[in-house]
N, C-alpha and C. Protein backbone atom coordinates (compact mmCIF):
# COMPACT_ATOMS: atom_id res chain seq x y z
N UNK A 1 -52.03 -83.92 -61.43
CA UNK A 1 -52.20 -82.52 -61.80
C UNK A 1 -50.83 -81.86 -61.88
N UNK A 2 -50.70 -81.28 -62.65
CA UNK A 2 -49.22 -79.96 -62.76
C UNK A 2 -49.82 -78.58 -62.22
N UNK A 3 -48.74 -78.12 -61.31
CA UNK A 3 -48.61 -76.95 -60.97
C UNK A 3 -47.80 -76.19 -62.17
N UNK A 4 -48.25 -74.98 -62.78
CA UNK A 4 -47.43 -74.34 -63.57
C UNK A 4 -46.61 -72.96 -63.08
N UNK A 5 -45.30 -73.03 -62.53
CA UNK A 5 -45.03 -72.08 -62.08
C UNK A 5 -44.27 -70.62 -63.01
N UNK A 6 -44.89 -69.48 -63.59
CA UNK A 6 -44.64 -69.02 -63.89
C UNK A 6 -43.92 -67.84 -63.58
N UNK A 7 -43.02 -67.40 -64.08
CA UNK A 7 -42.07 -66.30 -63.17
C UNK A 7 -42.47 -64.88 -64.41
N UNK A 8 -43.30 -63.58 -63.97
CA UNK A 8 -43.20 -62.58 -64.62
C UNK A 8 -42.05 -61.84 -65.65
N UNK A 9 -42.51 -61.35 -66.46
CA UNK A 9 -41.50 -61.04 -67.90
C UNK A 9 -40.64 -59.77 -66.98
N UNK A 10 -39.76 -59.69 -67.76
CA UNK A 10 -38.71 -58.70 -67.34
C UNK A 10 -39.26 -57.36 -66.49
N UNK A 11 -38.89 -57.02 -65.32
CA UNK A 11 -39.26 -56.11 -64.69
C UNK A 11 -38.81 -54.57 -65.13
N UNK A 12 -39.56 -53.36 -65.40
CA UNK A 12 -39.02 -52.37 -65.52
C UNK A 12 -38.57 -51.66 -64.70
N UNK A 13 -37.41 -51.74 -63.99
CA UNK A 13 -36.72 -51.39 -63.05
C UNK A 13 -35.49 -51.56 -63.31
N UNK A 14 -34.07 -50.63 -63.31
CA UNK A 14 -32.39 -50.44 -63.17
C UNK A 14 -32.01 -51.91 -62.97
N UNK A 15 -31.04 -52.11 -63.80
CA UNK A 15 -30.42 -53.47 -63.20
C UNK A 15 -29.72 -53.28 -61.76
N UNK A 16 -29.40 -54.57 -61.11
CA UNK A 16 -28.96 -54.47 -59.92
C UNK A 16 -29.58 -53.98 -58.75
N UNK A 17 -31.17 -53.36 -58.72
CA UNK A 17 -32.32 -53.08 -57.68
C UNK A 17 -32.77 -54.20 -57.15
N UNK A 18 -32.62 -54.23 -55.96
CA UNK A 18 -33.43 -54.95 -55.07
C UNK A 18 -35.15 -54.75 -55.26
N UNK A 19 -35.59 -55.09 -55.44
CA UNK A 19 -37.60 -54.83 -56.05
C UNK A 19 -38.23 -56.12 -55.17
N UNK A 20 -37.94 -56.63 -54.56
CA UNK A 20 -39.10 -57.71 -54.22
C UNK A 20 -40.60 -57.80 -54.39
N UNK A 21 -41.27 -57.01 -53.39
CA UNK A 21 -42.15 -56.23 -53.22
C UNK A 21 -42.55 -54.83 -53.91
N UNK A 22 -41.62 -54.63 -54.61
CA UNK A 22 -42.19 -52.79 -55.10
C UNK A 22 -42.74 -53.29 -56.19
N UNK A 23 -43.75 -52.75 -56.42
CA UNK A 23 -44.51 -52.65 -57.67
C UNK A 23 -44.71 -51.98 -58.53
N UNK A 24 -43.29 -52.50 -59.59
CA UNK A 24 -43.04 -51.99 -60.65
C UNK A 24 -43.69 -53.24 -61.77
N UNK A 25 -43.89 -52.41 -62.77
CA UNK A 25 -44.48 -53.17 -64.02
C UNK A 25 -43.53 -53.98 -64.89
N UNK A 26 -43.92 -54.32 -65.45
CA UNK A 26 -43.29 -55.15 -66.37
C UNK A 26 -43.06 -55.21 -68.07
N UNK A 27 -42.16 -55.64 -68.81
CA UNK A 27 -42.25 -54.85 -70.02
C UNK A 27 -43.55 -55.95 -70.71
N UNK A 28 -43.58 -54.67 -71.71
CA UNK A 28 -45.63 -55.25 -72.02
C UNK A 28 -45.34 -55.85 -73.10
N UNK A 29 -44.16 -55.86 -74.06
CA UNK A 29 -44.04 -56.82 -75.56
C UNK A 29 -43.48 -57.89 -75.13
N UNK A 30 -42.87 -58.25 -73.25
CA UNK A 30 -42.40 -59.46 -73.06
C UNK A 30 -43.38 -60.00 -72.56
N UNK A 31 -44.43 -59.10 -71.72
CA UNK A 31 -45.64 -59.93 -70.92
C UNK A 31 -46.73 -60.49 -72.20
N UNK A 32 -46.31 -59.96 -73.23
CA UNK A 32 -47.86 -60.59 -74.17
C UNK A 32 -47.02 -61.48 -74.89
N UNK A 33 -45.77 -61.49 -75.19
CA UNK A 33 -45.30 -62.91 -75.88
C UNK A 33 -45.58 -64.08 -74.54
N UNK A 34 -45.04 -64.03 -73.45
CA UNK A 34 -45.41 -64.73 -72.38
C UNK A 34 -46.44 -65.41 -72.55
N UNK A 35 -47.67 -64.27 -72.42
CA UNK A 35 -49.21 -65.00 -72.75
C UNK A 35 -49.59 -65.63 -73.58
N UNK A 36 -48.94 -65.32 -74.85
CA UNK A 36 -49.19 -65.98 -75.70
C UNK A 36 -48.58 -67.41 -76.22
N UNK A 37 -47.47 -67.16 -75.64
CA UNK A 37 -46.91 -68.68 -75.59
C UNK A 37 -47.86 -69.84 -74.24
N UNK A 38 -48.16 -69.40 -73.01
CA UNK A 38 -48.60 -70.06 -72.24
C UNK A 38 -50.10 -70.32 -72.77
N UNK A 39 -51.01 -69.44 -73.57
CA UNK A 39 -52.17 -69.41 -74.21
C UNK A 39 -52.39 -70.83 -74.73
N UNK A 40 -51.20 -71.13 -75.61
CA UNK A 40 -50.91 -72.70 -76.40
C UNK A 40 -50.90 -73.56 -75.94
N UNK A 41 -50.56 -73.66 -74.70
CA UNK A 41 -50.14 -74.88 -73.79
C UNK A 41 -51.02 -75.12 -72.68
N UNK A 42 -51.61 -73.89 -72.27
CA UNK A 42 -52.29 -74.59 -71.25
C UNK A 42 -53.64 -75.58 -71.66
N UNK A 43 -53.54 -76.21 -70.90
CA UNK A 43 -54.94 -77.00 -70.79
C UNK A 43 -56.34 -76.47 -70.34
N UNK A 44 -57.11 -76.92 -70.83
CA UNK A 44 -58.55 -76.08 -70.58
C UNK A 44 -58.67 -76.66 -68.94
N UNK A 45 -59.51 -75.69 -68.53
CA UNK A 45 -59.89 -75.83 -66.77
C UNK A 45 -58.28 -75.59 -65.86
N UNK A 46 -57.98 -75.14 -66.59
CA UNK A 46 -56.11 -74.84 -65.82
C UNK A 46 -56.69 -73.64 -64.37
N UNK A 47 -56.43 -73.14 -63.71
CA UNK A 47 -56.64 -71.90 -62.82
C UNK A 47 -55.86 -70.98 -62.95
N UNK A 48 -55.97 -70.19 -62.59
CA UNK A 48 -54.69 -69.07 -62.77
C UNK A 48 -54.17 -68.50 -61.45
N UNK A 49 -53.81 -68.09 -60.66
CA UNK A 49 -53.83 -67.67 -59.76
C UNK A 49 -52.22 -66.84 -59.81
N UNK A 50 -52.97 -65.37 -59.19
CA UNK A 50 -51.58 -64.43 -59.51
C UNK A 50 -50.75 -63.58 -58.31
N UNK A 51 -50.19 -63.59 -58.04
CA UNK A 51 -49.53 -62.45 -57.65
C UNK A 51 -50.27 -61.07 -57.82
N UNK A 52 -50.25 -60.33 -56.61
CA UNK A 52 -51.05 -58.70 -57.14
C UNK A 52 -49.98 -57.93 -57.38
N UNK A 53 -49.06 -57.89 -57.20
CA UNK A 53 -47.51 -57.35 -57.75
C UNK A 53 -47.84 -56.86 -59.51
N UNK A 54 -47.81 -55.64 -59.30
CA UNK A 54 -48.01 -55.15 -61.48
C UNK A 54 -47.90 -56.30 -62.30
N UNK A 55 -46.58 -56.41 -61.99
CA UNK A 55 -45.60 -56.79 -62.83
C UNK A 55 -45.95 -58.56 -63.56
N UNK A 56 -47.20 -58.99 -61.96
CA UNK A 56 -47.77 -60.26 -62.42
C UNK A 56 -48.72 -60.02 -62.86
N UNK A 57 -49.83 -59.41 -62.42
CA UNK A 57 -51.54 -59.10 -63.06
C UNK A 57 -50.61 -59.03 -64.32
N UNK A 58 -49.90 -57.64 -65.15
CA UNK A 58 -50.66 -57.73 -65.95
C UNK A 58 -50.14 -59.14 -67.14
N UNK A 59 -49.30 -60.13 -66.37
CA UNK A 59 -49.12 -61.39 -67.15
C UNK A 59 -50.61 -61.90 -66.93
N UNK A 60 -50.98 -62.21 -66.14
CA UNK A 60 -52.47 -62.04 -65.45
C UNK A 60 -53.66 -62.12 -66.49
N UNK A 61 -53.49 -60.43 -66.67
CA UNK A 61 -54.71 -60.36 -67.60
C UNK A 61 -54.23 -60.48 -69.24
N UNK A 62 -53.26 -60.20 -69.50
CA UNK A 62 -52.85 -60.29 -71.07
C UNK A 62 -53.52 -62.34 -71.05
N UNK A 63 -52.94 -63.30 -70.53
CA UNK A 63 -53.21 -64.30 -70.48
C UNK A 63 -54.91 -64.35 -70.70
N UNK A 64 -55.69 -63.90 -69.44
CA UNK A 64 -57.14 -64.01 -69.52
C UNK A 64 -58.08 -63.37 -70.83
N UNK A 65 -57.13 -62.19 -71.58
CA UNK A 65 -57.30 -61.44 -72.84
C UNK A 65 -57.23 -62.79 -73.99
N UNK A 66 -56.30 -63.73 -73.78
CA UNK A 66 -56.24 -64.65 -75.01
C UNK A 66 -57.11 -66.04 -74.48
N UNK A 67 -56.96 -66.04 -73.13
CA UNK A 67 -58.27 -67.48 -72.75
C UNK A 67 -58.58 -67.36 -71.65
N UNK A 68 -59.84 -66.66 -72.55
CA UNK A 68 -60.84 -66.20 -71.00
C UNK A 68 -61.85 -67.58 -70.29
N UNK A 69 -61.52 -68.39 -70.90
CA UNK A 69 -61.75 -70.14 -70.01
C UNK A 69 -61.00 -69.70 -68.95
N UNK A 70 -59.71 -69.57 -68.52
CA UNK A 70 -59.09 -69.74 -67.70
C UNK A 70 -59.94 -68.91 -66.28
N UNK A 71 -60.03 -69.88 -65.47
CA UNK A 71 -60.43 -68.63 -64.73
C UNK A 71 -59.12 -68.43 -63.69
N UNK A 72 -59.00 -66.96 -62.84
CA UNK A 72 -58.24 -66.20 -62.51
C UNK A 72 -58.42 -65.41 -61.07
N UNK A 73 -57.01 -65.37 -60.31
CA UNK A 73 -57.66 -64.49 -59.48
C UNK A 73 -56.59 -64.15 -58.39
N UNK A 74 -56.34 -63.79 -58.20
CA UNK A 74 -54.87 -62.83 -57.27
C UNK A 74 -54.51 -63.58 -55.80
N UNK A 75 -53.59 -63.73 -55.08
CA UNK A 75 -53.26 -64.32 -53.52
C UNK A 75 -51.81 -63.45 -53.32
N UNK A 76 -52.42 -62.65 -52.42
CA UNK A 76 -50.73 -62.19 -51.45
C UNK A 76 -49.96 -63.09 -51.10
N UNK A 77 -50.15 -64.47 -51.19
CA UNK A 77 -49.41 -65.40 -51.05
C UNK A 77 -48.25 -65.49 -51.83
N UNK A 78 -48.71 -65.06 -52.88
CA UNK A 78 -47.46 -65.52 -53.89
C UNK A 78 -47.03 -64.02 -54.40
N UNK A 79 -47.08 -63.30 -53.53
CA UNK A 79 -45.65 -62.37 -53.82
C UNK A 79 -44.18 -62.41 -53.76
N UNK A 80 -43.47 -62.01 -54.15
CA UNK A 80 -42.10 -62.03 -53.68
C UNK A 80 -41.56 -61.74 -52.23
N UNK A 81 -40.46 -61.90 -52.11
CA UNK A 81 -39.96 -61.88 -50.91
C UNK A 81 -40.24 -59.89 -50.51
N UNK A 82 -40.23 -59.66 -49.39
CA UNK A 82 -40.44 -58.13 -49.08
C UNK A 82 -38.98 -58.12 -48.02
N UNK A 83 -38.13 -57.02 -49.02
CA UNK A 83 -37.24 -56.92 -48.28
C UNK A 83 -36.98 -55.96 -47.42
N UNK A 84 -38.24 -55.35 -47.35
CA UNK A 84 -38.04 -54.27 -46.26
C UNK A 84 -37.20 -52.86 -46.46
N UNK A 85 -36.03 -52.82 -45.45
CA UNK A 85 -35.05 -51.13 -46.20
C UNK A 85 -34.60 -51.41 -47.44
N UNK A 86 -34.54 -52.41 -47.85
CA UNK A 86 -33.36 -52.74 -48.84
C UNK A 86 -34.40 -52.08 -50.17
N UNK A 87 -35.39 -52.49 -50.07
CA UNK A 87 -36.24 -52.35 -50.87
C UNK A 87 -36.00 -51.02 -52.16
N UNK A 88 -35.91 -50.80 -53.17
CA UNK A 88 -35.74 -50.40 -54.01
C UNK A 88 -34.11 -49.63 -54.09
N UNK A 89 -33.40 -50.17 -53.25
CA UNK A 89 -32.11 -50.00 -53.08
C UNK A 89 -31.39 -51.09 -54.09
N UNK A 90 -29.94 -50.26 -54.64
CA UNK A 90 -28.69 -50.88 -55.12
C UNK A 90 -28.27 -52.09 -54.14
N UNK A 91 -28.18 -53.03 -55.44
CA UNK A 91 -27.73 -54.12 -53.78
C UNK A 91 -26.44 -53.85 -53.61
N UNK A 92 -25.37 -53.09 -54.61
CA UNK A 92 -24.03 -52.73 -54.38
C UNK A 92 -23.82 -51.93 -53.30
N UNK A 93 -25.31 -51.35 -53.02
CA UNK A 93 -25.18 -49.98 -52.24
C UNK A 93 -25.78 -50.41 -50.49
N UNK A 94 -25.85 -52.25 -50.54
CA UNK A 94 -26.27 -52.56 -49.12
C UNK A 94 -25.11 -52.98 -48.30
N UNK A 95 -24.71 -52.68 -47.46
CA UNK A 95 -23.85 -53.09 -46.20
C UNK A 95 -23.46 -54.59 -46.62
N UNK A 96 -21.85 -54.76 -46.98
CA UNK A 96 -21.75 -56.33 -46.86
C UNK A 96 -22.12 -56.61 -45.34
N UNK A 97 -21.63 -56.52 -44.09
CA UNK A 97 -22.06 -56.72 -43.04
C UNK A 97 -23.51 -56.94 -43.04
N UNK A 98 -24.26 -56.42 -43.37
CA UNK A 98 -25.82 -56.65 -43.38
C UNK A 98 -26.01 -57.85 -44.67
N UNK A 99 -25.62 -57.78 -45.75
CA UNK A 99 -25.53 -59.21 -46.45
C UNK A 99 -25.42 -60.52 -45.29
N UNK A 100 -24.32 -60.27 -44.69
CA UNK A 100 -23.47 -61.61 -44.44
C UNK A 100 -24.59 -62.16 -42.99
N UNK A 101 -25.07 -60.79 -42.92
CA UNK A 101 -26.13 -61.43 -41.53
C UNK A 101 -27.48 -61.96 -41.91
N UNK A 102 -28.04 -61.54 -42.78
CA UNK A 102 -28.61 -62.20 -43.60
C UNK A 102 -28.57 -63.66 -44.30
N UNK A 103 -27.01 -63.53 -44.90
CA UNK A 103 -26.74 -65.37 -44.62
C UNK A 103 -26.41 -66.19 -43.87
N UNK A 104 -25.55 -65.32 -42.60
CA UNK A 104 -25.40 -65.96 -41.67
C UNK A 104 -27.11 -66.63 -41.21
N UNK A 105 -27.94 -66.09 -40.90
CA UNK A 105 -29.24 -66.21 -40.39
C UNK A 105 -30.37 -66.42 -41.45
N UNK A 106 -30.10 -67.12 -42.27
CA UNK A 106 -31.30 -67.13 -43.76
C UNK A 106 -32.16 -67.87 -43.32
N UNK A 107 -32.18 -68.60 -42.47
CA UNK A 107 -33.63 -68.85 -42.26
C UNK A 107 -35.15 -67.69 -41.55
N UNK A 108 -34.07 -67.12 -40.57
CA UNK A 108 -35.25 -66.64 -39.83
C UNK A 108 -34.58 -64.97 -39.61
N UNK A 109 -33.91 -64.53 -40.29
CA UNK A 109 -33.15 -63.06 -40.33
C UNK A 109 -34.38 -62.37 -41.18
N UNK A 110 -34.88 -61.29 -40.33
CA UNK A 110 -35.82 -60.60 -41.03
C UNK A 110 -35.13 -59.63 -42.14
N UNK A 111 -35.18 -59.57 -42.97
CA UNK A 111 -34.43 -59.11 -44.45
C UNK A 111 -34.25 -57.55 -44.36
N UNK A 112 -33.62 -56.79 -44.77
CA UNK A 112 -33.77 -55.09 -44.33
C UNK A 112 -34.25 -54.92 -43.43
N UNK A 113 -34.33 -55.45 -42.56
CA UNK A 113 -34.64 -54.67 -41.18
C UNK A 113 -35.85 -54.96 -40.57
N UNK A 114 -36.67 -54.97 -41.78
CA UNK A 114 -38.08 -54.89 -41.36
C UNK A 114 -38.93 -55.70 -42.48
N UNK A 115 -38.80 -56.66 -43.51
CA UNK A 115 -38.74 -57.34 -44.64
C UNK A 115 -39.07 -58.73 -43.44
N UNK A 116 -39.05 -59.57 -44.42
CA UNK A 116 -39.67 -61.23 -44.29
C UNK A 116 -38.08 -61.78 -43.78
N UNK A 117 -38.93 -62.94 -43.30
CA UNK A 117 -37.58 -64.07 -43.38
C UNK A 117 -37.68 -65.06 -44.48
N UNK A 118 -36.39 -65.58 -44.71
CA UNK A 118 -37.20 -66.86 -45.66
C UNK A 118 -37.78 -68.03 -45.16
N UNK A 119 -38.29 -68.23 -43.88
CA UNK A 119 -39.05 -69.02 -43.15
C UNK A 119 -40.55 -68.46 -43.27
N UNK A 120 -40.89 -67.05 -42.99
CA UNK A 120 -41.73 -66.62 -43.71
C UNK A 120 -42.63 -67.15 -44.90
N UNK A 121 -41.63 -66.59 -45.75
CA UNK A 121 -41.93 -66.81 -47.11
C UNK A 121 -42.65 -68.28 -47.31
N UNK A 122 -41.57 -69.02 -46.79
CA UNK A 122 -41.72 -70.43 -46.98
C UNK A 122 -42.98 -71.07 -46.61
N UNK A 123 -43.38 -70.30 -45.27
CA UNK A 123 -44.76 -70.33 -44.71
C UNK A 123 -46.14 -70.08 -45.36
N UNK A 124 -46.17 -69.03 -46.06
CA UNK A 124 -47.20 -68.54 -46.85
C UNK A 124 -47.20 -69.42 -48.09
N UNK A 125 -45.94 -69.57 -48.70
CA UNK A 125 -45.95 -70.66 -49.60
C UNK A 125 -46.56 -71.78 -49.78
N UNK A 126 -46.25 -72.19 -48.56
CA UNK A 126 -47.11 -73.55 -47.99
C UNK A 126 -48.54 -73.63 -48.24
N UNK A 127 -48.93 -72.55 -47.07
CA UNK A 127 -50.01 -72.69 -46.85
C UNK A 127 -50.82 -72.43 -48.30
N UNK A 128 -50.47 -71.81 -49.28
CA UNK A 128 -51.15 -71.64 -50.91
C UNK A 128 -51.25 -73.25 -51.26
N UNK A 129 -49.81 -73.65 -51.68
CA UNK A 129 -49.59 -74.71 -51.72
C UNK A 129 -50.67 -76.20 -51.43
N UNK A 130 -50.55 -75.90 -50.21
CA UNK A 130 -51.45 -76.85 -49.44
C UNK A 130 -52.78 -76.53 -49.86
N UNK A 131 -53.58 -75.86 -50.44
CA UNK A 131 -54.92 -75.43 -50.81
C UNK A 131 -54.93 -76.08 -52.23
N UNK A 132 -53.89 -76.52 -52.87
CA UNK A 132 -53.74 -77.02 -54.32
C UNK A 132 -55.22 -77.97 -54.40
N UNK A 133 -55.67 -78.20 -55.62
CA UNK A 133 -56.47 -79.20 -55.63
C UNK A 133 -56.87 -79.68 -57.21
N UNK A 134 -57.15 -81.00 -57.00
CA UNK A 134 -56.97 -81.78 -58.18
C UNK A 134 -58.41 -82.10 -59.02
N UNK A 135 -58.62 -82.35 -59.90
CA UNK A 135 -57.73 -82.76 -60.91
C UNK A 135 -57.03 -81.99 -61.69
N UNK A 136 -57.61 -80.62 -62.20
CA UNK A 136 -57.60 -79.97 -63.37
C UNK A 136 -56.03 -79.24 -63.03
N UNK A 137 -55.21 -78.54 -63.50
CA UNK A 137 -53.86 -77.79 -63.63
C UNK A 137 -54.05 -76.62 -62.64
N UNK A 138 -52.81 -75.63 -62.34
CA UNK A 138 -53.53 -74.69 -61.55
C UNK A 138 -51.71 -73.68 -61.77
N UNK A 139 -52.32 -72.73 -62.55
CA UNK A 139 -50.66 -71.80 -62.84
C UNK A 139 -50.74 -70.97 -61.74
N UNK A 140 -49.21 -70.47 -61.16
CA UNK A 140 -49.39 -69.76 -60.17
C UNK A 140 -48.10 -68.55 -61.12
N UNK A 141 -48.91 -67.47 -61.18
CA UNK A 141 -48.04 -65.93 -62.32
C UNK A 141 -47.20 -65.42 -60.48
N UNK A 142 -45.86 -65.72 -60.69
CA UNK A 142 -45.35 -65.09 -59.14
C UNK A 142 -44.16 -64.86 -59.89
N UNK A 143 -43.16 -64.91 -58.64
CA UNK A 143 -41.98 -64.06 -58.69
C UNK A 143 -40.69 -65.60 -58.49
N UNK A 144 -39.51 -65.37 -58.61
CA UNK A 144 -38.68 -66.20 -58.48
C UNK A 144 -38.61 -66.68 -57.14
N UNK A 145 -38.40 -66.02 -56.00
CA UNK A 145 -38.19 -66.68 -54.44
C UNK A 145 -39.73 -67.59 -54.07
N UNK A 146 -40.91 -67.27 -55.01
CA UNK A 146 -42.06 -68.01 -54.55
C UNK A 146 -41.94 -69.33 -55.21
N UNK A 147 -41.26 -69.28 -56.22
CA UNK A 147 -41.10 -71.00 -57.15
C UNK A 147 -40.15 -71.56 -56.77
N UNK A 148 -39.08 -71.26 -55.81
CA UNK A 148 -37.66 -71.92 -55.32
C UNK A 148 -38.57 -72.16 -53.94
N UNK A 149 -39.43 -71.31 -53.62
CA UNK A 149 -40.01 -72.06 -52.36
C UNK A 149 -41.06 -73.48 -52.79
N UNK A 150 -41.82 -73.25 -53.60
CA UNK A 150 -42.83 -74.14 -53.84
C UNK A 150 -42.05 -75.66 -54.47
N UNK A 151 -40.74 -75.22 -55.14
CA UNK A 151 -40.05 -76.60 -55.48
C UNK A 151 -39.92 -76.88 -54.23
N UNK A 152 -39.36 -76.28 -53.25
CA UNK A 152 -38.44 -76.96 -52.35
C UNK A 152 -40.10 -77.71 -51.31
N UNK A 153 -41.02 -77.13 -51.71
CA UNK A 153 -42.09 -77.81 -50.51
C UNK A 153 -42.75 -78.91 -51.47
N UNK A 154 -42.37 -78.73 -52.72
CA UNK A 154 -43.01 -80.01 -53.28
C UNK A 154 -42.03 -81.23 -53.16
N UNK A 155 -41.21 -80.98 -52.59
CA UNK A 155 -40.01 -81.86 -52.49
C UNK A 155 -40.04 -82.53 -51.05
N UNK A 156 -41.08 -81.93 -50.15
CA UNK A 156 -41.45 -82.25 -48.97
C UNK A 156 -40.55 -81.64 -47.96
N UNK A 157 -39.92 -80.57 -48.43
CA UNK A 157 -39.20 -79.61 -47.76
C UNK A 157 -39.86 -78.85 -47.23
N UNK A 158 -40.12 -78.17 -45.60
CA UNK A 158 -40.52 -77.41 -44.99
C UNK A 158 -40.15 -76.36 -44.03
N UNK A 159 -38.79 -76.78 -44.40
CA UNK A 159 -37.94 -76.20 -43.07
C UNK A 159 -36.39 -75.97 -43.93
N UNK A 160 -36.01 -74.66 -43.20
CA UNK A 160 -34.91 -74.96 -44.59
C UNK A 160 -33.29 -74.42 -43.33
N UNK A 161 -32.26 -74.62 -42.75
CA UNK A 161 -31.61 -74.24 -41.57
C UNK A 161 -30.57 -72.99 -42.24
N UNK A 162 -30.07 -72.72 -43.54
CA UNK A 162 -28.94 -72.03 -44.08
C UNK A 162 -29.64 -71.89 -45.71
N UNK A 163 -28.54 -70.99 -46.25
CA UNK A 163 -28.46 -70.33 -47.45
C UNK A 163 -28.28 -71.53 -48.36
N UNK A 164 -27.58 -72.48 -48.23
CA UNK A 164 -27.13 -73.60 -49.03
C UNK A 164 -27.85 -74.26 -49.56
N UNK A 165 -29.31 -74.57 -48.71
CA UNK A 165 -30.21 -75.05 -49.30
C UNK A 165 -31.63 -74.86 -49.71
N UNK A 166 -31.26 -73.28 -50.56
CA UNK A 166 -32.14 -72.41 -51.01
C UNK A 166 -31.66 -72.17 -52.47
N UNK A 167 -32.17 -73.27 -53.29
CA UNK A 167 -32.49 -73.76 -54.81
C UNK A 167 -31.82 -72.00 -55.31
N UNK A 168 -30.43 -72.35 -56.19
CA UNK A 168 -29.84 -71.32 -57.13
C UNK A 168 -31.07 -70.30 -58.24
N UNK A 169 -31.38 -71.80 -58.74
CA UNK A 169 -32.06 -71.90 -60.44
C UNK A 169 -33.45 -71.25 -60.18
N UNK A 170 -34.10 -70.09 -60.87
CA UNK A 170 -35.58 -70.23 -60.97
C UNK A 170 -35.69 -70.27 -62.34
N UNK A 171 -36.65 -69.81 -63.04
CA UNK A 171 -36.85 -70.09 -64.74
C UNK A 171 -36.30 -67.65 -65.12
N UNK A 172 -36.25 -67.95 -65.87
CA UNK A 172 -36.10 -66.95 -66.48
C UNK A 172 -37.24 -65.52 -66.82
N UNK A 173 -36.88 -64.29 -66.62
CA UNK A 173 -38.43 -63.91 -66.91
C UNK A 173 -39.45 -64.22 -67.83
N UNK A 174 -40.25 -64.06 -67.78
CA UNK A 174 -41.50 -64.35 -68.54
C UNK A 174 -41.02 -66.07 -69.25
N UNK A 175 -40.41 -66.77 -67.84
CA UNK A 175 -40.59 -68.33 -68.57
C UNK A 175 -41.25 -68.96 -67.23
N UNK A 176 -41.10 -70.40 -67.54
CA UNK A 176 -41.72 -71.40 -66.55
C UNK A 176 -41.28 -72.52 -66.40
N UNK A 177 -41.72 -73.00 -65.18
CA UNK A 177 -41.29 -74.73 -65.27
C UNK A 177 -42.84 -75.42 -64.51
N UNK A 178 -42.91 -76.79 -64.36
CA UNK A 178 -43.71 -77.37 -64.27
C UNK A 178 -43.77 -78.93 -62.84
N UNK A 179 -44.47 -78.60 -61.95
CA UNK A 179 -44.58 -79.85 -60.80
C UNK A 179 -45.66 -80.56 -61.10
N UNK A 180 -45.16 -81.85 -61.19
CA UNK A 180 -46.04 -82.77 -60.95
C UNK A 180 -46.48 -83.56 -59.62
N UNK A 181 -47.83 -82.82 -59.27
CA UNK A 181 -48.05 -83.24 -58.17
C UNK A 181 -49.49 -84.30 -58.24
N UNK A 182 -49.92 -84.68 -56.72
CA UNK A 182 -50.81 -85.92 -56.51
C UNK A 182 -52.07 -84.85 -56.41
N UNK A 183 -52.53 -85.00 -56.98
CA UNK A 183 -54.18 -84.76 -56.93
C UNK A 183 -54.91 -84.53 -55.70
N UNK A 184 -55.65 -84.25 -54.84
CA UNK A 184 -56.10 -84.10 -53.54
C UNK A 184 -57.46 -83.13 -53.68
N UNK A 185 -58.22 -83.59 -52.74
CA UNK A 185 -59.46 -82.45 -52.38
C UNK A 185 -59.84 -82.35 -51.08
């Protein structure tokens, strides 16, 4: 079975905002080319499963608008990271000192103050993850820190100690990439 991990189309929000968690929308002529390109490709009996974050539904439903086979359906699991104060803040405008403690401590440094860790994250990840089931495909519409987690646990990664080994690359907005995983029920 392939996991399809899709990362939401361009967010409407200032460049340089921290947004993890805020739920801002997304632009709507990038979310329906999105759909419509993934419309082509997916395979029938695929799942959908989304993010409740705007910015994913409505990749979400534009998708279920062109193949309503797909069936669909939302998990707080696969939100983005919640960064807590930082949250709709300039990241120019966050404390390097508060950066650097953050990387100093990336595993288990609760993020703004009051935000996730990326051990967290990694956790909830999992546990979605681990619910996977085979045969048929199963897209997950999320955010970039939820697909750098799900590579790194399909990789049999569960535990992660520093910043270093927290995957650069996610796909681009409104693109995707694809795991091939073992089937299970």
């Amino acid at each position: 079975m392939k996991l399809w991990l899709v990362r939401h189309a361009t967010p409407l929000v200032e460049p340089g905002i921290c947004y993890g968690r805020k739920n801002v929308p997304a632009n709507v002529a990038a979310t329906a080319e999105c759909a419509r390109q993934l419309a082509e490709l997916l395979p029938a009996a695929t799942r959908a499963i989304s993010s409740p974050l705007q910015r994913c539904e409505q990749l979400a439903q534009a998708l279920h608008g062109l193949r309503p086979d797909l069936t669909y359906k939302t998990d707080p699991r696969l939100q983005e990271m919640d960064f807590g104060d930082w949250e709709g803040c300039a990241w120019q405008d966050i404390a390097p000192a508060d950066l650097q403690s953050w990387t100093d401590g990336f595993a288990h440094h609760a993020v703004g103050g009051s935000g996730e860790s990326t051990m967290q994250v990694m956790a909830r990840v999992a546990e979605a993850f681990d619910e996977l089931q085979g045969p048929a495909d199963t897209l997950w519409i999320t955010h970039a820190g939820v697909i750098r987690a799900a590579e790194l646990i399909a990789r049999g990664v569960r535990q992660i100690a520093s910043a270093d080994q927290w995957p650069t690359e996610a796909p681009a907005y409104g693109q995707w990439c694809t795991l091939e995983l073992q089937a299970h029920s």
